[in-house]
N, C-alpha and C. Protein backbone atom coordinates (compact mmCIF):
# COMPACT_ATOMS: atom_id res chain seq x y z
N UNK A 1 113.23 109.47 87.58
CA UNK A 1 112.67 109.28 88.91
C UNK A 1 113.33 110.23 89.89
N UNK A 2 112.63 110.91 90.55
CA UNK A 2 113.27 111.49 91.46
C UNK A 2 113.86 110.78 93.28
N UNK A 3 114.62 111.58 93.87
CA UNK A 3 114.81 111.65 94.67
C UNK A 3 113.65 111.15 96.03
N UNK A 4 112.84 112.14 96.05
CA UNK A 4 111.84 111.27 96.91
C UNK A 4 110.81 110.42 96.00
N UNK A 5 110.78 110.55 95.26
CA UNK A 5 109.93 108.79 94.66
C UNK A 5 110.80 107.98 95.37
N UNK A 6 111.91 108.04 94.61
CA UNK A 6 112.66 106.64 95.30
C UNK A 6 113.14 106.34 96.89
N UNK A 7 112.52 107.48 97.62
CA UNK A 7 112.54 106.84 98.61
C UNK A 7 110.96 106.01 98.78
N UNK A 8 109.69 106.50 98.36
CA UNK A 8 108.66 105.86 98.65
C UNK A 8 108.92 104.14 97.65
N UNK A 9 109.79 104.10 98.03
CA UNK A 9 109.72 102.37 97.38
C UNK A 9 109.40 102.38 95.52
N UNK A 10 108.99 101.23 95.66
CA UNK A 10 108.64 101.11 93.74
C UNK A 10 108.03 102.01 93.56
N UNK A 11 108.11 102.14 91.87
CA UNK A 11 107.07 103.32 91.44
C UNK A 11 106.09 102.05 90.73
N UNK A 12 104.86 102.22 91.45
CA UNK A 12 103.72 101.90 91.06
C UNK A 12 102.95 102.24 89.92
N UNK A 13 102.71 101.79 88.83
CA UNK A 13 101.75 101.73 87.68
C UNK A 13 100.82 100.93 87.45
N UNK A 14 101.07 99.89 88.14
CA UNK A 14 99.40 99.11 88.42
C UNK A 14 99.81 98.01 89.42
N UNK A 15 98.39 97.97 90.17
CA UNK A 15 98.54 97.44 90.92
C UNK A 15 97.14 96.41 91.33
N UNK A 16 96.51 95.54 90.65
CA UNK A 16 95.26 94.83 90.50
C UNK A 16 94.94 93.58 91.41
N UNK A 17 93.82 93.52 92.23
CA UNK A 17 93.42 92.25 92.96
C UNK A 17 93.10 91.18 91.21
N UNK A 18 93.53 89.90 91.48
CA UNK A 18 93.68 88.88 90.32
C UNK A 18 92.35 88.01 90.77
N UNK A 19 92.24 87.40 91.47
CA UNK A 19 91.10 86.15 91.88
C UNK A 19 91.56 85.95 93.63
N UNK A 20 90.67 85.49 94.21
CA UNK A 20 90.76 84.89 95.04
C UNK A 20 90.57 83.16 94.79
N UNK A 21 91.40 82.24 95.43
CA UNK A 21 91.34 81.28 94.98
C UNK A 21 91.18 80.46 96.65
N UNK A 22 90.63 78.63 96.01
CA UNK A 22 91.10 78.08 97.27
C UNK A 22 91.54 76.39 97.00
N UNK A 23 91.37 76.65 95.43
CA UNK A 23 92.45 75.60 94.76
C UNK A 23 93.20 75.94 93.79
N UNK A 24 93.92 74.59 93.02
CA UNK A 24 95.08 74.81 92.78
C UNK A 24 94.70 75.46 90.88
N UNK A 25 92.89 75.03 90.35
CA UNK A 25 92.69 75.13 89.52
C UNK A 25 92.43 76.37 89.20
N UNK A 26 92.19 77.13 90.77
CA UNK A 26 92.04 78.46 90.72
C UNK A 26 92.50 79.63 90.54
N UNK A 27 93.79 79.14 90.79
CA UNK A 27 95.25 79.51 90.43
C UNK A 27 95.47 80.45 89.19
N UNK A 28 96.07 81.75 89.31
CA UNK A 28 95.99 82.77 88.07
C UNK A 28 97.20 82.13 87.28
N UNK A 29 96.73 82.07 86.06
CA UNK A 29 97.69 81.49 85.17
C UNK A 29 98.61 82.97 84.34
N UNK A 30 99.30 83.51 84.77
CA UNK A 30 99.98 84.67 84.47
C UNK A 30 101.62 84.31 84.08
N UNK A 31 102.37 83.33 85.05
CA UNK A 31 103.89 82.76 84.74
C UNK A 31 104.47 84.12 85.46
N UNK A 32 103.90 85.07 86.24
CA UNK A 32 104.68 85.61 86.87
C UNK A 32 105.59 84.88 88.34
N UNK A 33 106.36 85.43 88.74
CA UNK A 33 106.58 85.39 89.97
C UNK A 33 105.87 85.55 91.21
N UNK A 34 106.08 85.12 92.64
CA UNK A 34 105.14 85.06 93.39
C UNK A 34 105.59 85.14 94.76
N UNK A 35 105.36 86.02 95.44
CA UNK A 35 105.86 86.23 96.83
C UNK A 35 104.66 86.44 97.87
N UNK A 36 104.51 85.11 98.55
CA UNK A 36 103.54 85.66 99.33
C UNK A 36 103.67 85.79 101.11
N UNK A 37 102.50 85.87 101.59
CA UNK A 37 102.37 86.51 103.13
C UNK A 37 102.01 85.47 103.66
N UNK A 38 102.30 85.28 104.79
CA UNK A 38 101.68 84.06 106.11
C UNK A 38 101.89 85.17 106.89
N UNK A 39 100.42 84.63 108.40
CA UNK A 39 101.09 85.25 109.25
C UNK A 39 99.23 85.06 110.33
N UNK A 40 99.16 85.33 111.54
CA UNK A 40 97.79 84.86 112.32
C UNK A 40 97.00 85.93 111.21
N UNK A 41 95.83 85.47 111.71
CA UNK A 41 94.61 86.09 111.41
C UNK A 41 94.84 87.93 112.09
N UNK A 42 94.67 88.54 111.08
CA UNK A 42 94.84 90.16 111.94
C UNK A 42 95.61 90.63 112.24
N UNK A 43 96.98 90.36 111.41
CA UNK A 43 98.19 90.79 111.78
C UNK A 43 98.38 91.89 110.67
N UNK A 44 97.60 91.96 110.07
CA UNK A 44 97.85 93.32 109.10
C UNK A 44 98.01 92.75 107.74
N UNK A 45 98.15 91.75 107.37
CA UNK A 45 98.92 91.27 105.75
C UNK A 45 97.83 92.36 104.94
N UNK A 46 96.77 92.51 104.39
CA UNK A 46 95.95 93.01 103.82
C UNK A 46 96.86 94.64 103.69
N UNK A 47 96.48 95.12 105.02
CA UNK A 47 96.59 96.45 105.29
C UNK A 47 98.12 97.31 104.84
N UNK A 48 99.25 96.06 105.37
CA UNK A 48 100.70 96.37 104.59
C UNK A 48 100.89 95.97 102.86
N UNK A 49 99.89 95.56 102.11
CA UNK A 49 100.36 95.55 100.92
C UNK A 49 99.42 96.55 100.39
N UNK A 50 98.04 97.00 100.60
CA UNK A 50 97.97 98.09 100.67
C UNK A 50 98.83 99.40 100.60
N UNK A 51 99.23 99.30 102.21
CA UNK A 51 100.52 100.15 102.03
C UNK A 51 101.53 100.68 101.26
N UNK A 52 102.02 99.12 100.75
CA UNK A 52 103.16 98.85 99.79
C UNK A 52 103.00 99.48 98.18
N UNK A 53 101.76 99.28 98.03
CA UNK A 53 101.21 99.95 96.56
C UNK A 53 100.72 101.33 96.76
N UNK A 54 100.05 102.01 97.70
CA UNK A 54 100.08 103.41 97.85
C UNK A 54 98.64 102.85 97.57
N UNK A 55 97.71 102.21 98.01
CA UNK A 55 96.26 102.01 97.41
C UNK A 55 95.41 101.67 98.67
N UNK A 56 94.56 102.60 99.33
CA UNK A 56 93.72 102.32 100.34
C UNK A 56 92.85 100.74 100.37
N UNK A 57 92.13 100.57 99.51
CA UNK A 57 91.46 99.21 99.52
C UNK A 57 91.64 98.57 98.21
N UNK A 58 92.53 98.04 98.02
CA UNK A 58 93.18 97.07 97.20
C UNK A 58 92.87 96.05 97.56
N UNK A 59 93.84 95.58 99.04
CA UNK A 59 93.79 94.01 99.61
C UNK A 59 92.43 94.57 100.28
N UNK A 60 91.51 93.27 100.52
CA UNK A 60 90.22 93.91 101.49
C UNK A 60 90.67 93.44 103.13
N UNK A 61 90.90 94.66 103.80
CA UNK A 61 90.66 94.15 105.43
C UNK A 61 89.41 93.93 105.68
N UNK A 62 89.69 92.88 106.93
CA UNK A 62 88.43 92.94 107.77
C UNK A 62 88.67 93.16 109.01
N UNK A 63 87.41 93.62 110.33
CA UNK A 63 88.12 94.05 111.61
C UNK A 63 87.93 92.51 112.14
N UNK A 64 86.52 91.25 111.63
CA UNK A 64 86.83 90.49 112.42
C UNK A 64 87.96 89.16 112.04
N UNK A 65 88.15 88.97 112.94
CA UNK A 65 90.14 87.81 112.86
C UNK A 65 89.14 86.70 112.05
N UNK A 66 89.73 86.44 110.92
CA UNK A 66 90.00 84.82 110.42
C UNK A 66 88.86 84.66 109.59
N UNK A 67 88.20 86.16 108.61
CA UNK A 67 87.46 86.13 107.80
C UNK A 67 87.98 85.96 106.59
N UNK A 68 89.24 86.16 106.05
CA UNK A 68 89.79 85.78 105.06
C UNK A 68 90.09 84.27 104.83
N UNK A 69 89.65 83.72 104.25
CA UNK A 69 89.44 82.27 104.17
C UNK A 69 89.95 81.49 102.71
N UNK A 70 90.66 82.79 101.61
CA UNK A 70 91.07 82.55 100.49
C UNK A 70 92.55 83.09 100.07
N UNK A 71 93.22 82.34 99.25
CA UNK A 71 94.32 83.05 98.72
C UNK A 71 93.97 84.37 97.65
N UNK A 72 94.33 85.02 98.30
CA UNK A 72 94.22 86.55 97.05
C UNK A 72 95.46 86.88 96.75
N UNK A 73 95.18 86.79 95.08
CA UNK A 73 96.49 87.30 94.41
C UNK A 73 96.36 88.44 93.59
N UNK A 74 97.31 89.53 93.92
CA UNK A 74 97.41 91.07 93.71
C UNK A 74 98.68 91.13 92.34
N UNK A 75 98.50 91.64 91.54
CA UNK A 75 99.52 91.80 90.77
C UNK A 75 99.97 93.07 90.56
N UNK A 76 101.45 93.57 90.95
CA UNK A 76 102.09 93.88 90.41
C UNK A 76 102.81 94.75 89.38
N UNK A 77 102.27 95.56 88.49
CA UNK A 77 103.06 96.33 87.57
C UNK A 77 103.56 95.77 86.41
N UNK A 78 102.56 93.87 86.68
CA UNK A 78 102.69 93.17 85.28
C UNK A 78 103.78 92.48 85.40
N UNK A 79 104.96 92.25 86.70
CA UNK A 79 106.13 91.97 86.90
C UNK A 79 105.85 90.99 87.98
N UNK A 80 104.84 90.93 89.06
CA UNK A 80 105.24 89.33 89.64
C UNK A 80 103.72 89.69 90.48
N UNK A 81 103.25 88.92 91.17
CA UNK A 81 102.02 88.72 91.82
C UNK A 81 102.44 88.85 93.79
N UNK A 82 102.04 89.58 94.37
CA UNK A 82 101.67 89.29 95.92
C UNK A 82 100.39 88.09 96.11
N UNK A 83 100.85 87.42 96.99
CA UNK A 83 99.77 86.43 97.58
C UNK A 83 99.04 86.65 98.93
N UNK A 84 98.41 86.94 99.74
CA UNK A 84 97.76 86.89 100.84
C UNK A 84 96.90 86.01 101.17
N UNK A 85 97.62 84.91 101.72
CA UNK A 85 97.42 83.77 102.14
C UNK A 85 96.21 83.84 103.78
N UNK A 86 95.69 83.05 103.75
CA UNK A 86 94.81 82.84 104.85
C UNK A 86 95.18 83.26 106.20
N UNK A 87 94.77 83.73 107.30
CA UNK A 87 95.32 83.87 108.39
C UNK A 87 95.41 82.76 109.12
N UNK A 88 95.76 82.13 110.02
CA UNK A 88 96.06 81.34 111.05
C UNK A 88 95.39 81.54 112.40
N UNK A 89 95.48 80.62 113.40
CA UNK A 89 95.47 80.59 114.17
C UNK A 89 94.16 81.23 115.32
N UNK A 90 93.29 81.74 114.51
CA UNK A 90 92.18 82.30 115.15
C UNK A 90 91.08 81.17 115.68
N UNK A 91 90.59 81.34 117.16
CA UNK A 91 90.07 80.80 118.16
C UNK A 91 89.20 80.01 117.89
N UNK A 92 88.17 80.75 117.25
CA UNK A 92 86.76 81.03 116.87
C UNK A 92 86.12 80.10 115.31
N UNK A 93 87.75 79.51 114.97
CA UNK A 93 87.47 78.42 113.84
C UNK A 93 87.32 77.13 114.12
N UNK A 94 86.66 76.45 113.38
CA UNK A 94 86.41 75.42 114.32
C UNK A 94 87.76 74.48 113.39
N UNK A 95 87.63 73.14 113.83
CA UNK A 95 88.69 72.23 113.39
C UNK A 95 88.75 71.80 111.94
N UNK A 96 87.48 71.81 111.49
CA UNK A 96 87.30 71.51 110.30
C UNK A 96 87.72 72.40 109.70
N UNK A 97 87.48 73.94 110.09
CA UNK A 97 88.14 74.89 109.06
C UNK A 97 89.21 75.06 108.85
N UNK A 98 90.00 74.54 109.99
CA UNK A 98 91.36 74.64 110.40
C UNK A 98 92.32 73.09 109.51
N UNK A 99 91.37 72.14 109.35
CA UNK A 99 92.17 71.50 108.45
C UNK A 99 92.14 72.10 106.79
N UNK A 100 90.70 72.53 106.48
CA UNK A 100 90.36 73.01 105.52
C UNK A 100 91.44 73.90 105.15
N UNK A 101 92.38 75.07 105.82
CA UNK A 101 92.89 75.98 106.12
C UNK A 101 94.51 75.45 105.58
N UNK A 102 95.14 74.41 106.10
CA UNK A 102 95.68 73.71 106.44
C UNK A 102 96.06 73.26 104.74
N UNK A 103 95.08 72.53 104.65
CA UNK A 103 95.20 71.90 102.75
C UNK A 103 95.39 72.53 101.78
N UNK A 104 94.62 73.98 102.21
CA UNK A 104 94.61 75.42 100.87
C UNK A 104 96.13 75.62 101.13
N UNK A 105 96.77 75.69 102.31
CA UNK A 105 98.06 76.58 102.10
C UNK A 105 99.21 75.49 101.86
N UNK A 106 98.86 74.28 102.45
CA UNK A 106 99.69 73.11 101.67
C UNK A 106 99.57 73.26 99.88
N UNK A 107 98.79 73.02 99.49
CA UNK A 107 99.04 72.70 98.49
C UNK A 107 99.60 73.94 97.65
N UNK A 108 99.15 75.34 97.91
CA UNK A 108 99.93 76.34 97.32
C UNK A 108 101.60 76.25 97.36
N UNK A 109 101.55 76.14 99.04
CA UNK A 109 103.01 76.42 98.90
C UNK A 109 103.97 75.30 98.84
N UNK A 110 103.62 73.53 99.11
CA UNK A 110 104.55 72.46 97.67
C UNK A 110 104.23 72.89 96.64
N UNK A 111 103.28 73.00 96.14
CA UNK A 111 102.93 73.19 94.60
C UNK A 111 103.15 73.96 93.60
N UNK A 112 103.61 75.48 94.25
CA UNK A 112 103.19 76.32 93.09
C UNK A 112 104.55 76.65 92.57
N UNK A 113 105.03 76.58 91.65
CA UNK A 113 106.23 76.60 91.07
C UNK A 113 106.84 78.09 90.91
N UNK A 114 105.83 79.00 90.71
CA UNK A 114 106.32 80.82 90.64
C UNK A 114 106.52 81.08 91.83
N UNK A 115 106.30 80.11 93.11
CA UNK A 115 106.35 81.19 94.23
C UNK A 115 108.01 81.08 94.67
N UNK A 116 108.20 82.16 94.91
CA UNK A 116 109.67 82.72 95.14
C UNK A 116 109.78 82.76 96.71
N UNK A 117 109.35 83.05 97.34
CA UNK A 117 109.35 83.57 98.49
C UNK A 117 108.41 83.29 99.64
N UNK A 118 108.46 83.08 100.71
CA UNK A 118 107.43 83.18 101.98
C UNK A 118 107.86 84.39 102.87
N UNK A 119 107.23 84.92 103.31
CA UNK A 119 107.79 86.25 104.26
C UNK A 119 106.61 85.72 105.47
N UNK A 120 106.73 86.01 106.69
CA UNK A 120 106.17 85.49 107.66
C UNK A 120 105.67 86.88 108.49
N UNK A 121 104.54 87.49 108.64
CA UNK A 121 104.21 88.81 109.37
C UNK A 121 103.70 88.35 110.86
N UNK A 122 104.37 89.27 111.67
CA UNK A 122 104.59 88.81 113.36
C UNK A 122 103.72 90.25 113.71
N UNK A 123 102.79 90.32 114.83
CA UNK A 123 102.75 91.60 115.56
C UNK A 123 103.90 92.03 116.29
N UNK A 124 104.45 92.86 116.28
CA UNK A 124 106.03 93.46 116.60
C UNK A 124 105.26 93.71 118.39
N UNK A 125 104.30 94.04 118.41
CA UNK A 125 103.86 93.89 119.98
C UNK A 125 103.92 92.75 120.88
N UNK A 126 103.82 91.74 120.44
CA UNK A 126 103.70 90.16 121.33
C UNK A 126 104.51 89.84 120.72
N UNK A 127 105.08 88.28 121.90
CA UNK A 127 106.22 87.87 121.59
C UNK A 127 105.05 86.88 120.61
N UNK A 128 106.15 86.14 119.67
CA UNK A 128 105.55 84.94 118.43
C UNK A 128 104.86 83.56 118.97
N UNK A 129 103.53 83.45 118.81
CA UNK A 129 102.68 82.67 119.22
C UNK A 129 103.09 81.08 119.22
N UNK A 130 102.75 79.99 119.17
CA UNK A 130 102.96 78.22 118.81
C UNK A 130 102.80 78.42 117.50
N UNK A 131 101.53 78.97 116.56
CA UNK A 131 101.27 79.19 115.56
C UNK A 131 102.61 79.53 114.32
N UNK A 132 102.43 80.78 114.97
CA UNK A 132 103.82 81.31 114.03
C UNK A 132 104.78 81.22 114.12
N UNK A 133 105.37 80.13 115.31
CA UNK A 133 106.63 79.56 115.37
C UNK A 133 106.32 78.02 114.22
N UNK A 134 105.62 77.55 114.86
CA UNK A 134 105.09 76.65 113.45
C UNK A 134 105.37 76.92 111.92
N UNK A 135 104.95 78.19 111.86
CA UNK A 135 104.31 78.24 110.42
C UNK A 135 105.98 78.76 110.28
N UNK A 136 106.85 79.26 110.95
CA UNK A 136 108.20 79.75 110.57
C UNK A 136 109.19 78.81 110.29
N UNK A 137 108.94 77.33 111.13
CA UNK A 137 109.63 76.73 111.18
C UNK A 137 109.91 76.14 109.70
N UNK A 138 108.08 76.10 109.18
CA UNK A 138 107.95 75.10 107.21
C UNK A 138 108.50 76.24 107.05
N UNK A 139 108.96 77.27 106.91
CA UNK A 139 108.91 78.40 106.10
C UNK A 139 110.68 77.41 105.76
N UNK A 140 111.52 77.76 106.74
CA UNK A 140 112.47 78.05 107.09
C UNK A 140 113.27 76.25 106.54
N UNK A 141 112.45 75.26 106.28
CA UNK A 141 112.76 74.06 106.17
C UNK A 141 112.17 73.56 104.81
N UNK A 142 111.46 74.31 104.32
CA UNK A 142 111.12 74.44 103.07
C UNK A 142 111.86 74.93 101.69
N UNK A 143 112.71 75.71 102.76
CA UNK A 143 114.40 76.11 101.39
C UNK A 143 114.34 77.48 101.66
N UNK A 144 112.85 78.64 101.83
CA UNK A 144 112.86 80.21 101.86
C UNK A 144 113.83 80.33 103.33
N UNK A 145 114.10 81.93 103.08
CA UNK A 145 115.17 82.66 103.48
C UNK A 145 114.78 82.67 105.16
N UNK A 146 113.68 83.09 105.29
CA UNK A 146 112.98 83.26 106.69
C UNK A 146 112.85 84.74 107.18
N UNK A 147 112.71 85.75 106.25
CA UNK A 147 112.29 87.08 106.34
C UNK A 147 111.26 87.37 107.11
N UNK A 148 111.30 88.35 108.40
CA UNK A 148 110.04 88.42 109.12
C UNK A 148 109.62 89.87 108.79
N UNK A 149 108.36 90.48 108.34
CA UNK A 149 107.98 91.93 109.03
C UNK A 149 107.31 91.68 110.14
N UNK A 150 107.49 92.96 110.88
CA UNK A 150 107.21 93.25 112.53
C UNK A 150 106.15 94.45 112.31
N UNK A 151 104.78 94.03 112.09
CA UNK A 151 103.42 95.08 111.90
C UNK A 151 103.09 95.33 113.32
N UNK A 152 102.54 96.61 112.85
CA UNK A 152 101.88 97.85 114.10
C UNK A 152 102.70 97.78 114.32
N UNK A 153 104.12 98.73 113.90
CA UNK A 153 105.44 99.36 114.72
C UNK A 153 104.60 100.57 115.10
N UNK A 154 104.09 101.06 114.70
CA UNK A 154 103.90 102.76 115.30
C UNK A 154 102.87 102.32 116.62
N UNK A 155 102.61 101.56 117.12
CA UNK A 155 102.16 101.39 118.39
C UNK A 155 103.42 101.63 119.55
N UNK A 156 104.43 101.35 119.22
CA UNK A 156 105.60 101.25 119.75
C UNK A 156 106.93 102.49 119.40
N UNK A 157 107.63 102.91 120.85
CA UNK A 157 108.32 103.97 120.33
C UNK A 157 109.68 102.94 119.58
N UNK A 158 110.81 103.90 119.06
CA UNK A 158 111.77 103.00 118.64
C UNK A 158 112.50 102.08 119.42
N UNK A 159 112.84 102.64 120.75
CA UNK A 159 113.46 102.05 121.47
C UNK A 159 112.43 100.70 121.99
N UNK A 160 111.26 100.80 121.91
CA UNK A 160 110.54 99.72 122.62
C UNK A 160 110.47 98.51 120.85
N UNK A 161 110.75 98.95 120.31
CA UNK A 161 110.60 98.49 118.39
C UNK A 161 112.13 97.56 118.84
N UNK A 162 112.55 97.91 119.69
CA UNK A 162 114.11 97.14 119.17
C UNK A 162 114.21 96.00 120.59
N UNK A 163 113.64 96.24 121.27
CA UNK A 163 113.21 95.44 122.49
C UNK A 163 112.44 93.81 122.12
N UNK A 164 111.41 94.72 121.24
CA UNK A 164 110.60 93.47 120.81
C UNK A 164 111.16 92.37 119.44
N UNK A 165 111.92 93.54 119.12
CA UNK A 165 112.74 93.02 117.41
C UNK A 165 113.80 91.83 119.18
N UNK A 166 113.80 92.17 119.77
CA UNK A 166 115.08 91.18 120.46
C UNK A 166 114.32 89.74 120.64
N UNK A 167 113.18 90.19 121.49
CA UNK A 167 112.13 89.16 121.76
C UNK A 167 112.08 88.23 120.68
N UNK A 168 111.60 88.68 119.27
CA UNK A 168 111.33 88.04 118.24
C UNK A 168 112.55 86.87 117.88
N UNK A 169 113.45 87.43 117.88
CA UNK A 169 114.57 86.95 117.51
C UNK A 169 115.03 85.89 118.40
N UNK A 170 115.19 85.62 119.81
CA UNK A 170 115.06 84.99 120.63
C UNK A 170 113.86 83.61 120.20
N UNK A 171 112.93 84.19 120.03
CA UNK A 171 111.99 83.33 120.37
C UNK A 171 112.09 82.11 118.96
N UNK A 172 112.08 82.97 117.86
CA UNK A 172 112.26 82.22 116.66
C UNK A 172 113.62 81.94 116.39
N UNK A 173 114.83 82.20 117.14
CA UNK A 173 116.33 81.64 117.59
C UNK A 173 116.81 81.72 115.84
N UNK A 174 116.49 83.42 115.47
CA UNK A 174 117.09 83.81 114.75
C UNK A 174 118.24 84.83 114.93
N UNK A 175 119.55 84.43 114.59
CA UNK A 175 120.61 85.47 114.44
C UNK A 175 120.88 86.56 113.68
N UNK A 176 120.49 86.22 112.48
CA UNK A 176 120.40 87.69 112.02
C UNK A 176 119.10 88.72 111.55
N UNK A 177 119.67 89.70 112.14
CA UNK A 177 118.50 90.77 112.82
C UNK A 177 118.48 91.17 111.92
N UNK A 178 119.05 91.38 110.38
CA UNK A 178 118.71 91.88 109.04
C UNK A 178 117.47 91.37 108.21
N UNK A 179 117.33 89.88 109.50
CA UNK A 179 115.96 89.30 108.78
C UNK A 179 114.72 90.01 108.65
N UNK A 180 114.51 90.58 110.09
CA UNK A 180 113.42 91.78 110.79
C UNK A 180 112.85 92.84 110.04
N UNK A 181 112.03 92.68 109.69
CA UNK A 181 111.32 94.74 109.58
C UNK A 181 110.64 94.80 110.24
N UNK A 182 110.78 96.46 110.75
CA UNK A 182 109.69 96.81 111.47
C UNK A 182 109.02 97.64 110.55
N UNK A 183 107.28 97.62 110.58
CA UNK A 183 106.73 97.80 109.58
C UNK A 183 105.50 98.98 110.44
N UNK A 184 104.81 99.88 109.74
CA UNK A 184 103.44 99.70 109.79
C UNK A 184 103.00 100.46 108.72
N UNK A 185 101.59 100.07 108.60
CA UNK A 185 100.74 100.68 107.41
C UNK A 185 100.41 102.34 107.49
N UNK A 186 100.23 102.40 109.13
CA UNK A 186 99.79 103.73 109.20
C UNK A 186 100.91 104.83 108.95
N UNK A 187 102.04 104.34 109.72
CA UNK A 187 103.30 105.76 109.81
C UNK A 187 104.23 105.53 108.48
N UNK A 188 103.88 104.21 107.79
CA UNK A 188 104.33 103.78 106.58
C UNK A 188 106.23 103.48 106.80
N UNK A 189 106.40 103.16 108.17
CA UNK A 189 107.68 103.05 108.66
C UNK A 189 107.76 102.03 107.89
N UNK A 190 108.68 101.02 107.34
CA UNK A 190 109.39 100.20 106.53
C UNK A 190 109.08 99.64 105.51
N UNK A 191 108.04 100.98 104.71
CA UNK A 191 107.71 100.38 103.42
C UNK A 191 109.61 100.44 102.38
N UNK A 192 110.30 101.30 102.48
CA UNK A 192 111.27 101.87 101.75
C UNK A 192 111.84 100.35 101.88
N UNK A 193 112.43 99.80 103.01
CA UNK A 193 112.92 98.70 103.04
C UNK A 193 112.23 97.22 102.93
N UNK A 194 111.01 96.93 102.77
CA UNK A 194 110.35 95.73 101.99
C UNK A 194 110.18 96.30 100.37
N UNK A 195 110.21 97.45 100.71
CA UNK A 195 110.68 97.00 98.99
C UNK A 195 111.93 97.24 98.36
N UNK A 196 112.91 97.32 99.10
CA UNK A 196 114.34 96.61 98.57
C UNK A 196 114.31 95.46 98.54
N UNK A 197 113.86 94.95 99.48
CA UNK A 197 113.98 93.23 99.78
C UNK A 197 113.47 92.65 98.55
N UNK A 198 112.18 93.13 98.35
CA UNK A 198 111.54 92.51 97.02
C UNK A 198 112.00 92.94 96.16
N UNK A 199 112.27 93.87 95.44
CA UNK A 199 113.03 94.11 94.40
C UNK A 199 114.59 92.98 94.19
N UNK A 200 115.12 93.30 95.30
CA UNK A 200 116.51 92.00 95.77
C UNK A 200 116.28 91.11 95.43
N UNK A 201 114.79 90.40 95.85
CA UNK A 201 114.20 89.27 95.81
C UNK A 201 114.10 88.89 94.84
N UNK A 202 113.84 89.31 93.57
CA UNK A 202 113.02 89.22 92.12
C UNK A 202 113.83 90.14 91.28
N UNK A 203 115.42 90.49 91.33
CA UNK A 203 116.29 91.10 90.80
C UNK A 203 114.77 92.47 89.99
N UNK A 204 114.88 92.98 90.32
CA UNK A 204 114.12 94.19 89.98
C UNK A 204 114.71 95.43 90.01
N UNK A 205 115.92 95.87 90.21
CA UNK A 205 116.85 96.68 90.71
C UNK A 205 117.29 97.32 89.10
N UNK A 206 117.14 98.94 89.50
CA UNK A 206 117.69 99.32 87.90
C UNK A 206 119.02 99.18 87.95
């Protein structure tokens, strides 16, 4: 491996959408490992694991908020599965969907025994909504670490990136700032460092 491979993060050899699911029967039966995404509707989850694999439409975006309505599970290199969990918090759902919403991601995340991890994706632009202080709080009381990425950094210069990394931190009355990435899909700023984390995460490290 060279030098700049290893800075572009893992070396990728496959990287496959598995099923979309919205129960527990639906569930890919693989026994891999499992790290997945929370985070509002349109905060990028799709677009940064994309990123993460070097693969334009892998995860499917959409432009309108809170069309993803299923767990999609991406695998890996045959070594552990990404999850992209439902978005949150969008306006325009009504209540029913929102419990509906509610039950799919309950029962994944008591239930599923491979999942390793929750990572929580924040817009690094706004401070963290009721929503995603919510959804940080199960994260964080649930036993996971409480890892945040901070998407659409390249909207922001660095110095304004470390302003909002303060905000964040404040708001979710986290102390350590090692929790933070600042991320984005486009300038591909902190792919190198989510995938240390995951590798860390899932001892993957040569």
């Amino acid at each position: 491996m060279t030098n700049e491979e290893k800075g572009r993060g893992m070396i990728i050899k496959k990287a496959e959408f598995l099923i979309s699911a919205v129960k527990k029967d639906q569930y890919p039966d693989t026994g891999l490992p499992e790290i997945a995404f929370a985070g509002k509707s349109n905060v990028g989850k799709s677009s940064m694991i994309n990123a993460l694999v070097n693969r334009r439409k892998l995860a499917r975006t959409s432009s309108q908020p809170g069309k993803t309505q299923t767990l999609n599970f991406y695998n890996i290199n045959d070594e552990f599965n990404f999850v992209d969990l439902p978005g949150y918090g969008y306006a325009k759902v009504s209540k029913e969907e929102q419990a509906k919403w509610a039950g799919m991601i309950d029962s994944y995340l008591y239930g599923r025994k491979e999942l390793k991890e929750v990572i929580l994706l924040v817009d690094i632009r706004h401070e963290p909504g009721e929503n995603d202080l919510r959804m940080y709080e199960w994260i964080k009381s649930s036993g996971f670490t409480g890892y945040i990425i901070a998407t659409k950094a390249d909207k922001l210069s660095r110095s304004q990136q470390t302003k909002s990394i303060n905000v964040i931190k404040r708001a979710m009355k986290i102390k350590d700032e090692g929790l933070i990435f600042p991320f984005s899909s486009t300038s591909r700023q902190g792919v190198e460092e989510v995938w240390k984390l995951v590798e860390g995460m899932l001892n993957l490290q040569d």
